[in-house]
Protein backbone atom coordinates (compact mmCIF):
# COMPACT_ATOMS: atom_id res chain seq x y z
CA UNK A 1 29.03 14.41 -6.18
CA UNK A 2 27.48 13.04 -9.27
CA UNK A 3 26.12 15.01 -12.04
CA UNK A 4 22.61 14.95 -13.18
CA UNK A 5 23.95 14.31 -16.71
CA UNK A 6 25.55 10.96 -15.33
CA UNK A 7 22.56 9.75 -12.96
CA UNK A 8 20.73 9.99 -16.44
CA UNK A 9 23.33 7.69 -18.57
CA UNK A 10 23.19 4.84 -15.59
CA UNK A 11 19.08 4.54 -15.96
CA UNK A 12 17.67 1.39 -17.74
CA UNK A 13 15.40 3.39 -19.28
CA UNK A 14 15.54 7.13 -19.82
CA UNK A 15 12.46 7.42 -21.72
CA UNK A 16 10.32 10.59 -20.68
CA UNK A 17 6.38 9.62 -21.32
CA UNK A 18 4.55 12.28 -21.63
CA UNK A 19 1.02 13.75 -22.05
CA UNK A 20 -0.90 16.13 -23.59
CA UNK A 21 -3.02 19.18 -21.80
CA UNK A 22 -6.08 18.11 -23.62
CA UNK A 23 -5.98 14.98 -22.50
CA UNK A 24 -8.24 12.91 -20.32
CA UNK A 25 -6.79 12.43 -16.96
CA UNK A 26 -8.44 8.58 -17.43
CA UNK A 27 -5.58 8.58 -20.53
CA UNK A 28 -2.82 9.86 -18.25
CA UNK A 29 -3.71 6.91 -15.69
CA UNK A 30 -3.68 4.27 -18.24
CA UNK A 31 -0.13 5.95 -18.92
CA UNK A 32 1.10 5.79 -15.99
CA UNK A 33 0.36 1.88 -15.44
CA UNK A 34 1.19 1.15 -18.77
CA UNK A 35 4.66 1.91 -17.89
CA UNK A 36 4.70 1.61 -14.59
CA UNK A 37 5.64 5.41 -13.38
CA UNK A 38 3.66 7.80 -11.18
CA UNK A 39 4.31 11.22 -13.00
CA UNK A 40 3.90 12.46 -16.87
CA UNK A 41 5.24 15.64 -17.73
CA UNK A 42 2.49 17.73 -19.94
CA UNK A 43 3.79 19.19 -23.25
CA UNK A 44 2.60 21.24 -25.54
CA UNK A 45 4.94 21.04 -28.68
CA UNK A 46 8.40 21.01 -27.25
CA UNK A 47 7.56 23.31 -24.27
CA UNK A 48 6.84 21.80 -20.88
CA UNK A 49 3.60 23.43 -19.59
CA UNK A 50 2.75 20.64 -16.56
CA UNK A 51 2.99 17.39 -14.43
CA UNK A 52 0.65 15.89 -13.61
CA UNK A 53 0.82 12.55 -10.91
CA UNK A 54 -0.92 10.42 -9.36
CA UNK A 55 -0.99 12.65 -6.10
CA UNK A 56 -3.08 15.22 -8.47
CA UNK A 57 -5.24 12.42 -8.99
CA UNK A 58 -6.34 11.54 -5.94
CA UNK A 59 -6.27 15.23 -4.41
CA UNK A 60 -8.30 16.45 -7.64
CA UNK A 61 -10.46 13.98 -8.48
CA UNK A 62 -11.18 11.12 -6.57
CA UNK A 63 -11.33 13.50 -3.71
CA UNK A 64 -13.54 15.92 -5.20
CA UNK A 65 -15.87 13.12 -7.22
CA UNK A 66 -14.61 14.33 -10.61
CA UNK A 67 -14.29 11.51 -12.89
CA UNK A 68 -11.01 10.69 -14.87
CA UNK A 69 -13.03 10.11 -18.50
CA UNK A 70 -14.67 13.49 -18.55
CA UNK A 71 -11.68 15.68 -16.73
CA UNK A 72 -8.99 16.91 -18.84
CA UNK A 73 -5.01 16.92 -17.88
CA UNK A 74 -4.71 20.69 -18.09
CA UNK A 75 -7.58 21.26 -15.34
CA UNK A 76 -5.61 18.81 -12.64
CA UNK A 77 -1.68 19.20 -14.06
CA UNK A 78 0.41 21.36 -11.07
CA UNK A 79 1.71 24.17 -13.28
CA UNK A 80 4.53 25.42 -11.76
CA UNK A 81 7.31 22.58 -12.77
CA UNK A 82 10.79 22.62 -11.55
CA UNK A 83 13.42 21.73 -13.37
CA UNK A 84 17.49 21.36 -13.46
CA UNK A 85 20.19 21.45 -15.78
CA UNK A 86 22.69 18.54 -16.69
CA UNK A 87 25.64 20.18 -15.00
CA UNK A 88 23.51 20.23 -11.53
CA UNK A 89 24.52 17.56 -8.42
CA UNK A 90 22.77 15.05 -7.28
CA UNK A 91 22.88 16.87 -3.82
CA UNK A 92 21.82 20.14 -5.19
CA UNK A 93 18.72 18.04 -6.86
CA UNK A 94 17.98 16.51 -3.34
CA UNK A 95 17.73 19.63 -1.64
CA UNK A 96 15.81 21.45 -4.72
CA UNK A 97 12.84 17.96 -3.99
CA UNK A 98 13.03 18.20 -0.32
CA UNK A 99 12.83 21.91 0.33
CA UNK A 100 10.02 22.12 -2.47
CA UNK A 101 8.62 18.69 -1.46
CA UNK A 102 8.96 17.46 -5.27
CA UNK A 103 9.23 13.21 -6.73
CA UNK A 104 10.27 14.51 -10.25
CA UNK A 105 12.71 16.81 -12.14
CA UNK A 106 12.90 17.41 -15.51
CA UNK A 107 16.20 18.05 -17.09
CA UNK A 108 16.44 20.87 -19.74
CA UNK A 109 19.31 22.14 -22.23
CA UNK A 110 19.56 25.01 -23.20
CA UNK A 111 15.60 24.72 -23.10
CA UNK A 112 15.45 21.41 -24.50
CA UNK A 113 13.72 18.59 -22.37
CA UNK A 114 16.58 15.90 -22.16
CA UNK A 115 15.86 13.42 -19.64
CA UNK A 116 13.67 13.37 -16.04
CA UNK A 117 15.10 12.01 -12.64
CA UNK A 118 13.17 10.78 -9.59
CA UNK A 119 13.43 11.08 -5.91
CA UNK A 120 14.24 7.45 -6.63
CA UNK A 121 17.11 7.63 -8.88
CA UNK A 122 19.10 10.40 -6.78
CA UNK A 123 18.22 8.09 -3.53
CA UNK A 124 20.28 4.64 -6.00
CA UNK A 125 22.86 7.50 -6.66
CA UNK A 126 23.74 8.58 -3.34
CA UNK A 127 23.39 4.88 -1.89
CA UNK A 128 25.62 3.74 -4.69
CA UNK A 129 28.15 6.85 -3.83
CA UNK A 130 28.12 5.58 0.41
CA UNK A 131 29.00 2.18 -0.41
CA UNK A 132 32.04 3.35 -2.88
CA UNK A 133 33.07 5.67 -0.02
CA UNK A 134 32.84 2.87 3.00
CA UNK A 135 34.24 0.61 0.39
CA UNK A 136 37.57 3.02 0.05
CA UNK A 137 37.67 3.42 3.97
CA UNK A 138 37.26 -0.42 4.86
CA UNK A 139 40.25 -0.58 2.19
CA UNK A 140 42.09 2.38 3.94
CA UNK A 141 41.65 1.09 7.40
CA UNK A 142 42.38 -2.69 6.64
CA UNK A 143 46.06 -2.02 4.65
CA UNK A 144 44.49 -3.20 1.74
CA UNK A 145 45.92 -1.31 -1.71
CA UNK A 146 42.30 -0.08 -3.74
């Protein structure tokens, strides 16, 4: 089982891009594309008071003809965020998105924001995990010393 703290150190980029609550939403898009990332957590100082995705976009505005320029972040940002600590597993993570049906955790200190992970990183992690193990059984099986 892999630690959150590790599944952070093996990203390419660990940046957390953020956004403000008085923001435009049409900001928060550009964002997103910018970088190339569906999510943005919303902070206010240090604190984490939102995300907001592109799933609130389409379910809050383009759904409900709301433009993006004139709508801020804080009126479409889902305010109950989830997060985990560094210690937590990568299985315990899994379950925590599936049960809750979450794409994003952020990772907090001792309240500090220190990193986010995806749906998509713990999915690499766990791959990456299976192959190791089939890779030690092929070994096993075979006579082959690891």
């Amino acid at each position: 089982m892999t630690a959150v703290a590790d599944i952070l150190k093996s990203k390419s980029d660990a940046t957390v891009y953020t956004i403000g609550p008085d923001d435009s939403v049409f900001d928060a898009l550009q964002r997103m594309a910018d970088k190339g990332i569906g999510a943005l957590l919303v902070m206010q100082g240090e604190a984490i008071v939102g995300i907001v995705t592109e799933r609130d976009y389409a379910r809050k505005i383009a759904l409900k003809g709301r433009t993006s320029a004139l709508t801020l972040v804080r009126d479409v940002m889902t305010t109950s965020v989830r997060s985990v600590k560094p210690c937590q597993t990568s299985e315990e993570c899994m379950a925590l998105m599936t049960n809750n049906r979450l794409r994003h955790l952020p990772v907090v200190d001792d309240g500090r924001l220190i990193g986010l992970i995806s749906i998509g990183d713990l999915v690499k992690d766990i791959i990456s995990e299976q192959r190791f193990v089939i890779a030690q059984l092929e070994h096993y099986i075979s006579g082959q010393p690891t």
